[in-house]
N, C-alpha and C. Protein backbone atom coordinates (compact mmCIF):
# COMPACT_ATOMS: atom_id res chain seq x y z
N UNK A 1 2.46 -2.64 -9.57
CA UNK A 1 1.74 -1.39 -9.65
C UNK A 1 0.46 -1.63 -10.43
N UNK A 2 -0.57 -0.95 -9.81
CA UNK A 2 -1.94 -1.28 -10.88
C UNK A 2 -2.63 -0.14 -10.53
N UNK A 3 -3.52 0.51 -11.90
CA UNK A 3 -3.86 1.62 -11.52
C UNK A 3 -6.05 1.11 -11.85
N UNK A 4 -5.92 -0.18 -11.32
CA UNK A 4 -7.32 -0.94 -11.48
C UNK A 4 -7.40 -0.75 -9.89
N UNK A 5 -7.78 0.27 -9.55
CA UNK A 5 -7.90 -0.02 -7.45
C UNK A 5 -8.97 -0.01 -7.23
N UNK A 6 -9.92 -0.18 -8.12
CA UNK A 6 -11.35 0.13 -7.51
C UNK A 6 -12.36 -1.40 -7.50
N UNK A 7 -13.55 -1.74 -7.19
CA UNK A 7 -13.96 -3.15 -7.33
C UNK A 7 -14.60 -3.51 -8.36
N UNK A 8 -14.93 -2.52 -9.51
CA UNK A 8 -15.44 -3.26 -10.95
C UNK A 8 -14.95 -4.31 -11.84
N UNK A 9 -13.99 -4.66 -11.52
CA UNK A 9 -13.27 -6.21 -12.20
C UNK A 9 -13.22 -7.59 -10.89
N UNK A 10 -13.47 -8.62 -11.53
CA UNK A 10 -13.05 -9.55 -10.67
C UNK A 10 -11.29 -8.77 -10.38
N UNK A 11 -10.81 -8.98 -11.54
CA UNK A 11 -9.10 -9.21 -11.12
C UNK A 11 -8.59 -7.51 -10.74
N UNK A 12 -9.34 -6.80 -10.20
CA UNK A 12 -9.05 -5.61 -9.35
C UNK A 12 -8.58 -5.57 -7.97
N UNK A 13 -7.30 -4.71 -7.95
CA UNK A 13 -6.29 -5.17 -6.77
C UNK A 13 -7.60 -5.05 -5.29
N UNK A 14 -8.41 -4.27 -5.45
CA UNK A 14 -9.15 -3.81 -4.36
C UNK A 14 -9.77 -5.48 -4.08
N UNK A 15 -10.29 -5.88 -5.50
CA UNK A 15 -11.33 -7.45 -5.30
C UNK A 15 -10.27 -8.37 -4.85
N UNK A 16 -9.33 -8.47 -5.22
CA UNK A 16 -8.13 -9.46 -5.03
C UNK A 16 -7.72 -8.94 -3.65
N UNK A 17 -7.78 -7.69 -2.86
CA UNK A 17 -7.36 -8.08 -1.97
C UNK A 17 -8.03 -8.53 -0.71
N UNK A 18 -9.98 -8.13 -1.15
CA UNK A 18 -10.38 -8.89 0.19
C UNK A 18 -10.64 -10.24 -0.02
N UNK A 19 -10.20 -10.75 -1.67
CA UNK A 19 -10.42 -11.88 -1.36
C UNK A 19 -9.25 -12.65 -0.96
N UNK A 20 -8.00 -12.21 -1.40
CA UNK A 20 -6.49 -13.46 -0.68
C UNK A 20 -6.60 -12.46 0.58
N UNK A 21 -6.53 -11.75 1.04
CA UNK A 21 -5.96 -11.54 2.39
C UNK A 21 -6.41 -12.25 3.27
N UNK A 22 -5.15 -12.59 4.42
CA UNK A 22 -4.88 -13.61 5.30
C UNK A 22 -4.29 -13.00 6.21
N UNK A 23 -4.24 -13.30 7.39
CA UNK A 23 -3.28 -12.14 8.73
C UNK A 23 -2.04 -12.66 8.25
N UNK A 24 -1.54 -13.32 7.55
CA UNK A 24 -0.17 -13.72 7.32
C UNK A 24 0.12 -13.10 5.79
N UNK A 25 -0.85 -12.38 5.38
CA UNK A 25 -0.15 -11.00 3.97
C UNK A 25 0.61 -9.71 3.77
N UNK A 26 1.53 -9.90 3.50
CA UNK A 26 1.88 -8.70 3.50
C UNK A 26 1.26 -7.67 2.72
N UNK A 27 1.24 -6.31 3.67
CA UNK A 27 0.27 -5.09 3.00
C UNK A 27 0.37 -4.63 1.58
N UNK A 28 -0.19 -3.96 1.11
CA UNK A 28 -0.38 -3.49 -0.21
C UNK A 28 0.11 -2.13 0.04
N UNK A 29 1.18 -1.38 -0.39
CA UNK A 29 1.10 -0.25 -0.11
C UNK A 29 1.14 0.81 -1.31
N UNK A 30 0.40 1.64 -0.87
CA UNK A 30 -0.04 2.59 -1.94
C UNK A 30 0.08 4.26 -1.96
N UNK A 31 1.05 4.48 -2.64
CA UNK A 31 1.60 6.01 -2.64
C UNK A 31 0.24 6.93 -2.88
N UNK A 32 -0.53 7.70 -1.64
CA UNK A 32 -1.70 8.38 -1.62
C UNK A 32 -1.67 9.37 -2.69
N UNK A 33 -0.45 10.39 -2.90
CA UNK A 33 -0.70 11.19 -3.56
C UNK A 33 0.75 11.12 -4.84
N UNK A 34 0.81 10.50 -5.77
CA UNK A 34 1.77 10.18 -6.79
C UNK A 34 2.23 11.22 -7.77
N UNK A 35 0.90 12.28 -7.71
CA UNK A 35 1.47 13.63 -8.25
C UNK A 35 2.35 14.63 -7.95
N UNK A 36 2.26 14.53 -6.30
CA UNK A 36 3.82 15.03 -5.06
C UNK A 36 5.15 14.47 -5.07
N UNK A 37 5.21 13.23 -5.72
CA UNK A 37 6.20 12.60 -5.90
C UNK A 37 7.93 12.97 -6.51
N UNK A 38 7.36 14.23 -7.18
CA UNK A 38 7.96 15.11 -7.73
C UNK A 38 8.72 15.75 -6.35
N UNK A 39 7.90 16.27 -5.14
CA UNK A 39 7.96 17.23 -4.47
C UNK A 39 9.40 16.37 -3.38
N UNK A 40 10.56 17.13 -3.28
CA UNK A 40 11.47 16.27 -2.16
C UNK A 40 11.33 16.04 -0.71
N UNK A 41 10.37 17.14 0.10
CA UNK A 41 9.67 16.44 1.29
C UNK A 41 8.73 15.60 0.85
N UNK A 42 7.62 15.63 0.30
CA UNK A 42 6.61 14.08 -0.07
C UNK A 42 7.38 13.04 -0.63
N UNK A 43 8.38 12.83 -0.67
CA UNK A 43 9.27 11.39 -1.16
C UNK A 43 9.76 11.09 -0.09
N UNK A 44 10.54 12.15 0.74
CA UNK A 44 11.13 11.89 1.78
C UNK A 44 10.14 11.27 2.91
N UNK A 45 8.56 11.92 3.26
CA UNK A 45 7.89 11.17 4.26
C UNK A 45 7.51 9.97 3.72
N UNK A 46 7.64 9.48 2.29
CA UNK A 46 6.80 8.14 1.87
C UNK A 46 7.76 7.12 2.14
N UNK A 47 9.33 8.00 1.55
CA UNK A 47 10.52 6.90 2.40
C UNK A 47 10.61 6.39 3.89
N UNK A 48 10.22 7.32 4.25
CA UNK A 48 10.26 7.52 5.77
C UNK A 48 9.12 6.33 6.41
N UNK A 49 8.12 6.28 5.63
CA UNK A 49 6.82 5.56 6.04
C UNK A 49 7.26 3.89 5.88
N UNK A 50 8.18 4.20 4.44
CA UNK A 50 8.31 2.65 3.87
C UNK A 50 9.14 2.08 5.06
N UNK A 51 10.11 2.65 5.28
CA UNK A 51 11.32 2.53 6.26
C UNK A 51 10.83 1.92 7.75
N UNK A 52 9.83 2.74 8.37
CA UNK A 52 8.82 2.36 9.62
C UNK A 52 8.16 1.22 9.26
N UNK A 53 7.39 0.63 7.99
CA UNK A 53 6.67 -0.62 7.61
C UNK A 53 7.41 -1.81 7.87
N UNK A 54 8.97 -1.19 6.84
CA UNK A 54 9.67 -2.39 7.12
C UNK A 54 10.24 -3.07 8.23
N UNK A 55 10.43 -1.71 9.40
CA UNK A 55 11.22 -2.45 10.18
C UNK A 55 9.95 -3.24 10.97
N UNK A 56 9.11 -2.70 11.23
CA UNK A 56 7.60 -3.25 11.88
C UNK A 56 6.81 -3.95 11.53
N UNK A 57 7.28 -4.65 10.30
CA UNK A 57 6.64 -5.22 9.27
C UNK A 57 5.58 -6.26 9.76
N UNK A 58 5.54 -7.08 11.45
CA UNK A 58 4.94 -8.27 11.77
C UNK A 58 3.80 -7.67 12.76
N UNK A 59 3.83 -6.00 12.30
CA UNK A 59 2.84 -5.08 12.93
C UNK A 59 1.89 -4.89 12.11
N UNK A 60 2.41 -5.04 10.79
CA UNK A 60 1.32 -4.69 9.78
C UNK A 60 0.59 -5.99 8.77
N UNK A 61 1.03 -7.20 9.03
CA UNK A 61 0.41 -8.25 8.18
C UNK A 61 -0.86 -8.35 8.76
N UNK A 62 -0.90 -8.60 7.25
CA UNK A 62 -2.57 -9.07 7.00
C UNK A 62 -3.70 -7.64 7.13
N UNK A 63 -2.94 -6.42 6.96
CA UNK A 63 -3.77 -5.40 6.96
C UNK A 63 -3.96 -4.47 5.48
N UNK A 64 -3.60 -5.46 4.88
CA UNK A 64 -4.27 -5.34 3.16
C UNK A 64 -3.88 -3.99 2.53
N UNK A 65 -4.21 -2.81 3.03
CA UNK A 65 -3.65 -2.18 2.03
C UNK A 65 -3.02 -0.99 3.31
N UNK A 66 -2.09 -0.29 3.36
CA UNK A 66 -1.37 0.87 3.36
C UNK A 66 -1.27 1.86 2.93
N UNK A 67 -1.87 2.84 3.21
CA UNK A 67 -1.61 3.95 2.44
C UNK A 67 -0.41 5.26 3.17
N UNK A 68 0.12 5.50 1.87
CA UNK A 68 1.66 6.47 2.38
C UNK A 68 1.80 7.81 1.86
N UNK A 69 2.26 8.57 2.49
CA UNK A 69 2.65 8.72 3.66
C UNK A 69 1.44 8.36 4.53
């Protein structure tokens, strides 16, 4: 978890990820709204999202970041 997502640091997940990503990375995924998290449908579609990533998972490499729902 890192709450550095933006590109003002070298070691910022955003800088780090266009620089390692490779079509062979697995995505970065990132809960869009973390303040809903609370809410039991917005957990349920982010489960729901994670659940679809995983099983499809050789659908989504190398596409760096994810955002969920």
């Amino acid at each position: 978890m890192s709450a550095n997502r933006n590109m003002k640091d070298e070691d910022s997940l955003e800088q780090v990820m266009r620089e390692e990503n490779s079509p062979t990375s697995l995505p970065v995924l990132t809960i869009g709204k973390v303040d809903r998290l609370y809410e039991p449908d917005y957990r349920e579609r982010c489960a729901n999202r994670i659940v679809e990533i995983v099983m499809y998972i050789n659908d989504y490499m190398g596409a760096s970041r994810i955002f969920i729902p």
